[in-house]
N, C-alpha and C. Protein backbone atom coordinates (compact mmCIF):
# COMPACT_ATOMS: atom_id res chain seq x y z
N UNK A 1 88.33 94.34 126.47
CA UNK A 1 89.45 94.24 127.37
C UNK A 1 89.79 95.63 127.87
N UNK A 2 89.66 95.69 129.10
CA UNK A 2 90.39 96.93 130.10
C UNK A 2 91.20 96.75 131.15
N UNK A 3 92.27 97.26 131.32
CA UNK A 3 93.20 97.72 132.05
C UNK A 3 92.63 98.17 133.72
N UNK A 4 91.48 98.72 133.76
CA UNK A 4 90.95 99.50 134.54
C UNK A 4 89.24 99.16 135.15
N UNK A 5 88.81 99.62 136.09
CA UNK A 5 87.42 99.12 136.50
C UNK A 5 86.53 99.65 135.79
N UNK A 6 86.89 100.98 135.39
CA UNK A 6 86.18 101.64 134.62
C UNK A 6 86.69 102.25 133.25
N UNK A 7 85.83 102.99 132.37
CA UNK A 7 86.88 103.08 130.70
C UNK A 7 85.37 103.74 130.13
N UNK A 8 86.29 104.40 128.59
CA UNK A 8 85.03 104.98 127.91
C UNK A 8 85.66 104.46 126.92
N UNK A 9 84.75 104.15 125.70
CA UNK A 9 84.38 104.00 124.64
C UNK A 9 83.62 104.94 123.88
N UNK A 10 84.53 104.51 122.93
CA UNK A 10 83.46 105.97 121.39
C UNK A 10 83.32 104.97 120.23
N UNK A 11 81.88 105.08 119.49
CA UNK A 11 82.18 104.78 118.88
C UNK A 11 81.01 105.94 117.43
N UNK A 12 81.58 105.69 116.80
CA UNK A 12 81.16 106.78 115.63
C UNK A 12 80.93 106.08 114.27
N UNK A 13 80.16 106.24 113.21
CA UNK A 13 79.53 105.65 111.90
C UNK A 13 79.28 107.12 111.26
N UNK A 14 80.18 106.58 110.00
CA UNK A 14 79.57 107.85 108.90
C UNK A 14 79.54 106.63 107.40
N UNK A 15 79.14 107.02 106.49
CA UNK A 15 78.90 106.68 105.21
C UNK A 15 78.89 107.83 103.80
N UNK A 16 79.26 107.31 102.92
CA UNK A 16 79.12 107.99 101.66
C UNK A 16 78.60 106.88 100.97
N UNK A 17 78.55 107.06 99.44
CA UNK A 17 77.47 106.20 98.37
C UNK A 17 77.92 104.66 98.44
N UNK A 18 79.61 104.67 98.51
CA UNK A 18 79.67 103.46 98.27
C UNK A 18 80.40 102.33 99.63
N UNK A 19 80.28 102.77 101.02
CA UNK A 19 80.70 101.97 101.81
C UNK A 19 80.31 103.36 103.18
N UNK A 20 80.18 102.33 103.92
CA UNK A 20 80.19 102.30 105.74
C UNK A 20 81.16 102.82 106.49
N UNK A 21 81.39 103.57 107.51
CA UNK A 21 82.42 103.44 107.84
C UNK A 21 82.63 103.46 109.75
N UNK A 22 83.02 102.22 110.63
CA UNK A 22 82.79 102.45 111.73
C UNK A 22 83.62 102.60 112.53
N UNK A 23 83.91 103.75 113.44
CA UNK A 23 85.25 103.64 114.21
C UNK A 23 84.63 103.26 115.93
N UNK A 24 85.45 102.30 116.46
CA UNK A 24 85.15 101.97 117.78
C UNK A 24 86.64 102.12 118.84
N UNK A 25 86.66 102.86 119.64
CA UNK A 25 88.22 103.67 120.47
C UNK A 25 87.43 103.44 121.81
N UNK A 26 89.01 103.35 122.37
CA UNK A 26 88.51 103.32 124.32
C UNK A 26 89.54 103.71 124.57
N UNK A 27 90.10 104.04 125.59
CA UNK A 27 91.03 104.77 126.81
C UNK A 27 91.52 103.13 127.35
N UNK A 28 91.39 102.24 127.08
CA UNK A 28 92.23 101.17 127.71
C UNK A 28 93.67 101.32 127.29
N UNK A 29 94.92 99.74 127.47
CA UNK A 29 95.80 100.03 127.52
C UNK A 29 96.63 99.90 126.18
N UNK A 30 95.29 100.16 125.23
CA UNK A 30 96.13 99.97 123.66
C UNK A 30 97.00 98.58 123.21
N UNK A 31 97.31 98.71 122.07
CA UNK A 31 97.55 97.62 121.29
C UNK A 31 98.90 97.90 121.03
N UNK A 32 99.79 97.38 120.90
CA UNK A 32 101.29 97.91 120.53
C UNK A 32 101.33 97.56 118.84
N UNK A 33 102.07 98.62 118.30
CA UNK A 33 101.75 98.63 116.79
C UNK A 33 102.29 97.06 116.09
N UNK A 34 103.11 96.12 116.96
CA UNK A 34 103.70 95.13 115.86
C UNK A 34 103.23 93.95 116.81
N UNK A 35 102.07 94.09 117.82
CA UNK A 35 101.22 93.49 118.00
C UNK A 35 99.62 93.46 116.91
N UNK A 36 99.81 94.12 116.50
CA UNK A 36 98.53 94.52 116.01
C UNK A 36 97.71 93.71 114.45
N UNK A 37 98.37 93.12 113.61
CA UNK A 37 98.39 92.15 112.87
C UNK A 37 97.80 90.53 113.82
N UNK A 38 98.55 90.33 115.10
CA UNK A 38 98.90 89.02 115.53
C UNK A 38 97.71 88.93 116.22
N UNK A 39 96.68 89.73 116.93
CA UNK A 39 95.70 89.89 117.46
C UNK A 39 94.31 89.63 116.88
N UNK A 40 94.25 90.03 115.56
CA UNK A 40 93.62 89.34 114.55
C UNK A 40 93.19 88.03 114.18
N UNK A 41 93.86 87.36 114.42
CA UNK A 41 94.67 85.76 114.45
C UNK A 41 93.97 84.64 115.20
N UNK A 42 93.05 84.12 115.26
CA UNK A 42 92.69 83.31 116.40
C UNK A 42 93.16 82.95 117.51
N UNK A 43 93.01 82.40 118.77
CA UNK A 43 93.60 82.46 119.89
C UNK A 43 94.37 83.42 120.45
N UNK A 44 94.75 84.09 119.64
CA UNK A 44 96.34 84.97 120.17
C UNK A 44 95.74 86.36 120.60
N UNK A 45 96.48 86.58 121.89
CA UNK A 45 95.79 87.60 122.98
C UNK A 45 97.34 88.28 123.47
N UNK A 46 96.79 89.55 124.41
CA UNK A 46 98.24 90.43 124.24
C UNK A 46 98.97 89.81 125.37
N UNK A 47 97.83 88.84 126.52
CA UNK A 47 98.87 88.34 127.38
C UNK A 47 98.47 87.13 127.61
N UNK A 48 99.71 86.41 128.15
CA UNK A 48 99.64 84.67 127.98
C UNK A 48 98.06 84.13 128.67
N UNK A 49 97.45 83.35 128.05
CA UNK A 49 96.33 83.22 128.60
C UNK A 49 96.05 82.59 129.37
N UNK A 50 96.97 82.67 130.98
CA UNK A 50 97.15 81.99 132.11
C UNK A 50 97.22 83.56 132.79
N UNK A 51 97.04 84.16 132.30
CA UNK A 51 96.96 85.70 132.93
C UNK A 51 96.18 86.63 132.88
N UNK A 52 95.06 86.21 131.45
CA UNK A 52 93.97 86.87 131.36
C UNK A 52 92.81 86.15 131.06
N UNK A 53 91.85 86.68 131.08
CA UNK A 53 90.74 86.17 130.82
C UNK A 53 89.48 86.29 129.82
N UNK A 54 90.78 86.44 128.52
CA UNK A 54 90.25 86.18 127.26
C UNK A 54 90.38 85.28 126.30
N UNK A 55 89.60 84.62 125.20
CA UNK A 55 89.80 83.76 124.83
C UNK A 55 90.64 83.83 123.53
N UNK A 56 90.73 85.05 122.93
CA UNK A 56 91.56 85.10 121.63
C UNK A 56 90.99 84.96 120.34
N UNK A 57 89.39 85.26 120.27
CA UNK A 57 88.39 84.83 119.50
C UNK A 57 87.88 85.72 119.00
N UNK A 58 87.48 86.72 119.91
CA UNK A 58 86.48 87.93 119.46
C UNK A 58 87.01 89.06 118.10
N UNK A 59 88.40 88.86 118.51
CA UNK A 59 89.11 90.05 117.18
C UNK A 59 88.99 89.21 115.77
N UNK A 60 89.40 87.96 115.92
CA UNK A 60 89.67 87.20 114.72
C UNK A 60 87.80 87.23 113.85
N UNK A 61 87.15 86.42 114.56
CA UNK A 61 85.73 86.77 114.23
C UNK A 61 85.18 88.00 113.41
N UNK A 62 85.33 89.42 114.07
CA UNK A 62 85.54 90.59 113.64
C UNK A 62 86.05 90.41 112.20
N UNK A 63 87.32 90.24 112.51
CA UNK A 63 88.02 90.24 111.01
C UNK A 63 87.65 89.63 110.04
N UNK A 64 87.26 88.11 110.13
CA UNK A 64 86.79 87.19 109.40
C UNK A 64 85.43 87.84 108.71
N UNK A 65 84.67 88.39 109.47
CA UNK A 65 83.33 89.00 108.59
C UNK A 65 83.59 90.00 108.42
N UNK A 66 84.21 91.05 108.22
CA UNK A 66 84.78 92.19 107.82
C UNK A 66 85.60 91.79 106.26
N UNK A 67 86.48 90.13 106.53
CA UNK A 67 87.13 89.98 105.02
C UNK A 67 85.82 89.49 103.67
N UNK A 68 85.17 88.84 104.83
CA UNK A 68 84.17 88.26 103.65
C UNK A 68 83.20 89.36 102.84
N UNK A 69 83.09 90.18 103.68
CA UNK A 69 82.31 91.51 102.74
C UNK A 69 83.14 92.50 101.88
N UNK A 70 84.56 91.76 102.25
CA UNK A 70 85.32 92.46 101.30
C UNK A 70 85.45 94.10 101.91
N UNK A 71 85.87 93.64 103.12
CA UNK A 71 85.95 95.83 103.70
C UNK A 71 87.21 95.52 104.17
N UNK A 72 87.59 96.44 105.41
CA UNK A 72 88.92 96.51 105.59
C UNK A 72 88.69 96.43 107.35
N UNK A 73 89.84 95.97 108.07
CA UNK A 73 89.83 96.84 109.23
C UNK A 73 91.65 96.95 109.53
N UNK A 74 91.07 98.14 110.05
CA UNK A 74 92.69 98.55 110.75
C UNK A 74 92.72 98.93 112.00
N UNK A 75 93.82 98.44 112.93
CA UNK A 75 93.88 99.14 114.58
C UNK A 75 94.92 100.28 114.58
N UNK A 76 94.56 101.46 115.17
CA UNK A 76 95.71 102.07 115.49
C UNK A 76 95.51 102.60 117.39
N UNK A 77 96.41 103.52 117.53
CA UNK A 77 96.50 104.59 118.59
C UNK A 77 95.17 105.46 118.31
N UNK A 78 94.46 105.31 119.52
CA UNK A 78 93.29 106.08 119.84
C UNK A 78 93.69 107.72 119.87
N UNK A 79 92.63 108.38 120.13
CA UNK A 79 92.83 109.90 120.80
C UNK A 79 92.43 109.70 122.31
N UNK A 80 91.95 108.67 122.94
CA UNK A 80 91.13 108.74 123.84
C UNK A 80 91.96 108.27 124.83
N UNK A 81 93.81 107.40 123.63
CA UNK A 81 94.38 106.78 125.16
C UNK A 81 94.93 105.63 124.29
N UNK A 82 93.94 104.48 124.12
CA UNK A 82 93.89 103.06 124.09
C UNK A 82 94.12 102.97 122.59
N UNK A 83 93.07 101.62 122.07
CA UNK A 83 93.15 101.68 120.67
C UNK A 83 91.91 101.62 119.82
N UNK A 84 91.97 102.19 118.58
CA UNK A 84 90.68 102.18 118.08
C UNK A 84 90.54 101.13 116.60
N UNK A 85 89.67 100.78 116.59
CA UNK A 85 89.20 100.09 115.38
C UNK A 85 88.58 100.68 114.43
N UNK A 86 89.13 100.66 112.98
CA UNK A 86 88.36 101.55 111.96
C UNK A 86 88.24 100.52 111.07
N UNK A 87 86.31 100.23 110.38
CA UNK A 87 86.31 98.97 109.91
C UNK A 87 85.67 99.83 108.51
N UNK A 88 85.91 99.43 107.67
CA UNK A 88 85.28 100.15 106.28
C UNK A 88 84.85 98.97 105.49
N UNK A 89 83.25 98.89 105.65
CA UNK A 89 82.47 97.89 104.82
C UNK A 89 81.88 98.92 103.77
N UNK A 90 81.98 97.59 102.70
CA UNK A 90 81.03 98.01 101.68
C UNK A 90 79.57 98.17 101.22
N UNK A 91 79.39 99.28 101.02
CA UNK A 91 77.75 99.22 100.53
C UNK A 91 77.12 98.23 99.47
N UNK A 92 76.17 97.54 99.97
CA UNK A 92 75.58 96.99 98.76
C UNK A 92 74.70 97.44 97.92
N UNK A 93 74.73 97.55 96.34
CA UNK A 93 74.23 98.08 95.57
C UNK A 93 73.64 97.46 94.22
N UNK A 94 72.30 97.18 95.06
CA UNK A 94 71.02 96.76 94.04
C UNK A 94 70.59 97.19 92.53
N UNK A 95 70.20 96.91 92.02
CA UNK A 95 69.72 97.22 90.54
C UNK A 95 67.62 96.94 90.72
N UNK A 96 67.51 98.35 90.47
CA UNK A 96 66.15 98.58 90.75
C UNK A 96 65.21 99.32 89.44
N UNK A 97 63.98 98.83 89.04
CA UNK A 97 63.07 99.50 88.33
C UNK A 97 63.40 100.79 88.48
N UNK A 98 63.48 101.60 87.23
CA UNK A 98 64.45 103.11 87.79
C UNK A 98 65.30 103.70 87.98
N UNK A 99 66.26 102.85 88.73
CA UNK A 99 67.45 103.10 89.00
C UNK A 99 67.78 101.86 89.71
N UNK A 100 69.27 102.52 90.23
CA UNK A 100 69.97 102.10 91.52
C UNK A 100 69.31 102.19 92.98
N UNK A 101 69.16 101.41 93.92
CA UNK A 101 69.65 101.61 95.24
C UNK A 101 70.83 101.21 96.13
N UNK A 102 71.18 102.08 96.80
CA UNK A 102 72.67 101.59 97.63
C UNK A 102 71.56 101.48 99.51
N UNK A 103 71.93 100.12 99.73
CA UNK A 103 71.58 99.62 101.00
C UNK A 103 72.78 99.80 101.94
């Protein structure tokens, strides 16, 4: 979702031993902070959906496989403007001849 014809997006991945970590930010028109829970939510979009042309699906989805791996996500205020998504999944960690591996 953008505000505008055009927009940038960042998005960035770092990791340590035991989890993922992905941040995705744009310059659109942001999320208002006590919107930001309700967006999550199935159907529910920031404007009545006789005004936009989203379905209210794509965030909840997100979330839903983000809870099942047991990670986190949170929205805040971008640097870029808009809002960013920071999702922290967990590494999975095998038991191997030898040792450990973390996938």
């Amino acid at each position: 979702h953008h505000d505008k014809d055009t927009g940038t997006i960042e998005v960035t991945y770092q990791q340590d031993t035991t989890h993922s970590y992905l941040s995705v930010s744009d310059d659109g028109p942001g999320i208002p902070s006590e919107m930001r829970e309700s967006v999550l939510k199935i159907f529910q979009t920031l404007k009545p959906h006789d005004e936009g042309d989203t379905s209210g699906i794509g965030l909840s989805i997100v979330k839903r496989l983000v809870d099942r791996k047991r990670g986190t996500l949170q929205i805040k205020d971008a640097a870029l403007g808009g809002a960013e998504f920071l999702i922290r999944w967990p590494r999975r960690i095998e038991s191997m001849r030898g040792g450990l591996q973390i996938r």
